[in-house]
Protein backbone atom coordinates (compact mmCIF):
# COMPACT_ATOMS: atom_id res chain seq x y z
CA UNK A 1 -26.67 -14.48 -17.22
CA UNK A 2 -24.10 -17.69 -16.40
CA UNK A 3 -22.04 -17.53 -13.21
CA UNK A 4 -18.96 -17.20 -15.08
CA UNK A 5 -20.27 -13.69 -16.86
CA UNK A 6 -21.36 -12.63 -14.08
CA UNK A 7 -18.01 -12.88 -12.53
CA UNK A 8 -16.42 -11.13 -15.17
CA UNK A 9 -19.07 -8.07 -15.07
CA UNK A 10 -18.56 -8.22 -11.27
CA UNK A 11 -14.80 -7.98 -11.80
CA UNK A 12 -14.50 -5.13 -14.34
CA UNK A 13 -16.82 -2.94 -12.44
CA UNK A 14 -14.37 -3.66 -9.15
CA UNK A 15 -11.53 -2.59 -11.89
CA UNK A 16 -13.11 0.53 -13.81
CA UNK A 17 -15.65 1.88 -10.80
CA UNK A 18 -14.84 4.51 -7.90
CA UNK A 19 -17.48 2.65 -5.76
CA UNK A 20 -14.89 -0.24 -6.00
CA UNK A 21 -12.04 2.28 -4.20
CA UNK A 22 -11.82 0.62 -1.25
CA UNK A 23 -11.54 -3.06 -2.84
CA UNK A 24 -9.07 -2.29 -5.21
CA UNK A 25 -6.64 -0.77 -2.06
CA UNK A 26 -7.33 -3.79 -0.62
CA UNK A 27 -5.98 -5.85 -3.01
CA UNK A 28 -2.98 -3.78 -4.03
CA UNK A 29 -2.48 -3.15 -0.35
CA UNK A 30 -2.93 -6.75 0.40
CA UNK A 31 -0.13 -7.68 -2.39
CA UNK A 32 2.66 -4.74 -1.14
CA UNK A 33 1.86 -6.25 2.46
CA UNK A 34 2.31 -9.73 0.88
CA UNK A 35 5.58 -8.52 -0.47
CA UNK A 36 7.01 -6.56 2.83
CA UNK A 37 5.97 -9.66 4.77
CA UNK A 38 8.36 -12.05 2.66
CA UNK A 39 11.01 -9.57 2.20
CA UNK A 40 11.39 -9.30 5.59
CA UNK A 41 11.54 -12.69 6.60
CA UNK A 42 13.81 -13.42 4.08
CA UNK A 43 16.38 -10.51 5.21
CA UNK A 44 16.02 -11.76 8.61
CA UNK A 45 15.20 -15.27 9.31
CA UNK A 46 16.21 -17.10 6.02
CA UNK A 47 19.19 -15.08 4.86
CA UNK A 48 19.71 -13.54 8.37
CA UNK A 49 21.84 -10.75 6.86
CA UNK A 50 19.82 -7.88 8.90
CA UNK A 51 18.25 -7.00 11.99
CA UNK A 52 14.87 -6.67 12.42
CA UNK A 53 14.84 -2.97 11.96
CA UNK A 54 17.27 -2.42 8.98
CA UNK A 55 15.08 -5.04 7.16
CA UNK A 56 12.08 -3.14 7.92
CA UNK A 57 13.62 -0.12 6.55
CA UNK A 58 14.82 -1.89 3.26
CA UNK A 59 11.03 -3.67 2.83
CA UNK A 60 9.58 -0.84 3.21
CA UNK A 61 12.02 1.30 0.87
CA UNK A 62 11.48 -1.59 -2.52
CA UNK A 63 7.53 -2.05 -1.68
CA UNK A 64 7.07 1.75 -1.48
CA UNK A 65 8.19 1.79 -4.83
CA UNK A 66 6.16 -0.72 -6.54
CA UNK A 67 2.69 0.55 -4.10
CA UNK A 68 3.47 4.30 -5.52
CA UNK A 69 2.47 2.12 -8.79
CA UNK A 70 -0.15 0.37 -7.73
CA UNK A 71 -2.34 2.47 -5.91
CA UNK A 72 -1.55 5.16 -8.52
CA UNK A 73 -2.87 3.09 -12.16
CA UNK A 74 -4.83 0.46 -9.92
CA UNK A 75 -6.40 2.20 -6.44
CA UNK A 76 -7.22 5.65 -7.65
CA UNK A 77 -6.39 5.11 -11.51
CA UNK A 78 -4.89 9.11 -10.54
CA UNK A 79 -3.96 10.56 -13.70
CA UNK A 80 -2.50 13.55 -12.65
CA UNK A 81 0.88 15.08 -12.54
CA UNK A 82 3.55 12.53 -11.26
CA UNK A 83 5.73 14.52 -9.53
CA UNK A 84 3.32 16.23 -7.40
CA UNK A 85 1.57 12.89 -6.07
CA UNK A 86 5.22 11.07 -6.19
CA UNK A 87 6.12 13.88 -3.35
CA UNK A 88 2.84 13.76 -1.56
CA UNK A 89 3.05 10.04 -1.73
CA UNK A 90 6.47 9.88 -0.25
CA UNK A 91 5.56 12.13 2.64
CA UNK A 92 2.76 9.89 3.62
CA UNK A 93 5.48 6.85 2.68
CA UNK A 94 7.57 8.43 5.09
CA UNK A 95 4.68 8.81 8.07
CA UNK A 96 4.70 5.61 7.73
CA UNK A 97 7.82 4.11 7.79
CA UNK A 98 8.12 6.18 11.27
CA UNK A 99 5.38 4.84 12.87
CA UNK A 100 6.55 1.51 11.63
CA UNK A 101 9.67 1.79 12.68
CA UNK A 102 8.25 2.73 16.29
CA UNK A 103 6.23 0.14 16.50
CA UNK A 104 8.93 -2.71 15.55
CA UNK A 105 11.36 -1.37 17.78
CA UNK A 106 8.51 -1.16 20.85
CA UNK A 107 7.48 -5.04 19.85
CA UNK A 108 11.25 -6.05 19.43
CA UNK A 109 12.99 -4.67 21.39
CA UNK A 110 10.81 -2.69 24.95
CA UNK A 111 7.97 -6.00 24.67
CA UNK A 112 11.14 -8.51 23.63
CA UNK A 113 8.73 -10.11 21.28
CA UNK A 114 8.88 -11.51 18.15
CA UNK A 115 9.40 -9.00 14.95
CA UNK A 116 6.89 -10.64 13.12
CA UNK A 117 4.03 -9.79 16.07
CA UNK A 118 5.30 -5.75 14.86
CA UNK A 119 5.25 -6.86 11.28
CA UNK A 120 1.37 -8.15 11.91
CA UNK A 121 0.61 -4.90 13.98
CA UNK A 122 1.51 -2.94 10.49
CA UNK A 123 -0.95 -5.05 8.40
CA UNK A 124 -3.48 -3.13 11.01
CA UNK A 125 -1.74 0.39 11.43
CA UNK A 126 -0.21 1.34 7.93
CA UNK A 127 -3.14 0.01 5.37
CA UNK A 128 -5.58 2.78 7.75
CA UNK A 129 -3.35 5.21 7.76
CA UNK A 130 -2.41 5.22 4.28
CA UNK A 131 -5.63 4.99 2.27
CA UNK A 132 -7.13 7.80 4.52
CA UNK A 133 -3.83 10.02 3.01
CA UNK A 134 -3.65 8.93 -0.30
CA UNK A 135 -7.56 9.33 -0.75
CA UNK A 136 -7.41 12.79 0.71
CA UNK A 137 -4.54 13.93 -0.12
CA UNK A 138 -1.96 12.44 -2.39
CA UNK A 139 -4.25 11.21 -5.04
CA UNK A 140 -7.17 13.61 -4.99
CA UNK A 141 -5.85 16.69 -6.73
CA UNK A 142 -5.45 16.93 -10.18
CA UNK A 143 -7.46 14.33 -12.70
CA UNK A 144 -8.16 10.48 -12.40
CA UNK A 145 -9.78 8.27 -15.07
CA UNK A 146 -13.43 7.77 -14.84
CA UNK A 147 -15.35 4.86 -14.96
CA UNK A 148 -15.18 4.54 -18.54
CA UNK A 149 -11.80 5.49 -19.02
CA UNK A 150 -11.86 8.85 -19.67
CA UNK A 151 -10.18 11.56 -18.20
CA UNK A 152 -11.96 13.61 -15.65
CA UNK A 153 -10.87 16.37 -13.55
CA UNK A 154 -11.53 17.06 -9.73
């Protein structure tokens, strides 16, 4: 078996397997956090048209949106009903936007540090609290896709 095949085997079991969970939330979690993290330095530093916390609020509205997606087809490859894991996955959405909105404000404005040091302490705080809800809760009713594309049901 060549390198490069073995790459590709390596890369469609991290795609079609559950044993790959965890590395598939990492990427799609790494990519929304990618996307917050240049949202909100654009709203505040390069366009300067928001505070710190209004930014945080409107990053965290658009990338909620597109890692619903994500960890939906890519993370859990769920393929149950939407609207019941679209509500479930807002609620969680919603834990989290209050505990990052917390922790911005207590970095911004009670530490008088820099917003990005609160945007760093949410690449720890939101990625653990988030897959331990959406694995438990949001996306484990219902069906999901197996590993070989099938539907299965929980």
């Amino acid at each position: 078996m060549t390198n490069l095949s073995l790459v590709i085997r390596l890369i469609g079991l991290t795609i079609r397997s559950d044993r790959f969970r965890l590395v598939r939330y990492g990427i799609a979690g790494t990519a929304v956090s990618l996307g917050y993290t240049f949202t909100m330095v654009a709203l505040v530093s390069w366009w300067g048209i928001l505070g710190p916390q209004a930014a945080n609020v409107v990053s965290l509205i658009l990338w909620t949106i597109i890692s619903y997606v994500a960890h939906r087809q890519f993370t859990f490859r769920f393929a149950g009903e939407y609207a019941g894991s679209a509500a479930r996955f807002i609620f969680v959405s919603l834990l989290k936007l209050g505990a990052s909105i917390v922790v911005i404000a207590a970095i911004a404005r009670y530490y008088e540090s820099s917003y990005l040091i609160g945007v760093m302490v949410n690449w720890i705080i939101l990625p653990i609290v988030s897959y331990i809800a959406l694995k438990c809760w949001a996306f484990q009713l219902g069906s999901r896709i197996d590993d070989v594309g099938s539907l299965s049901h929980n």
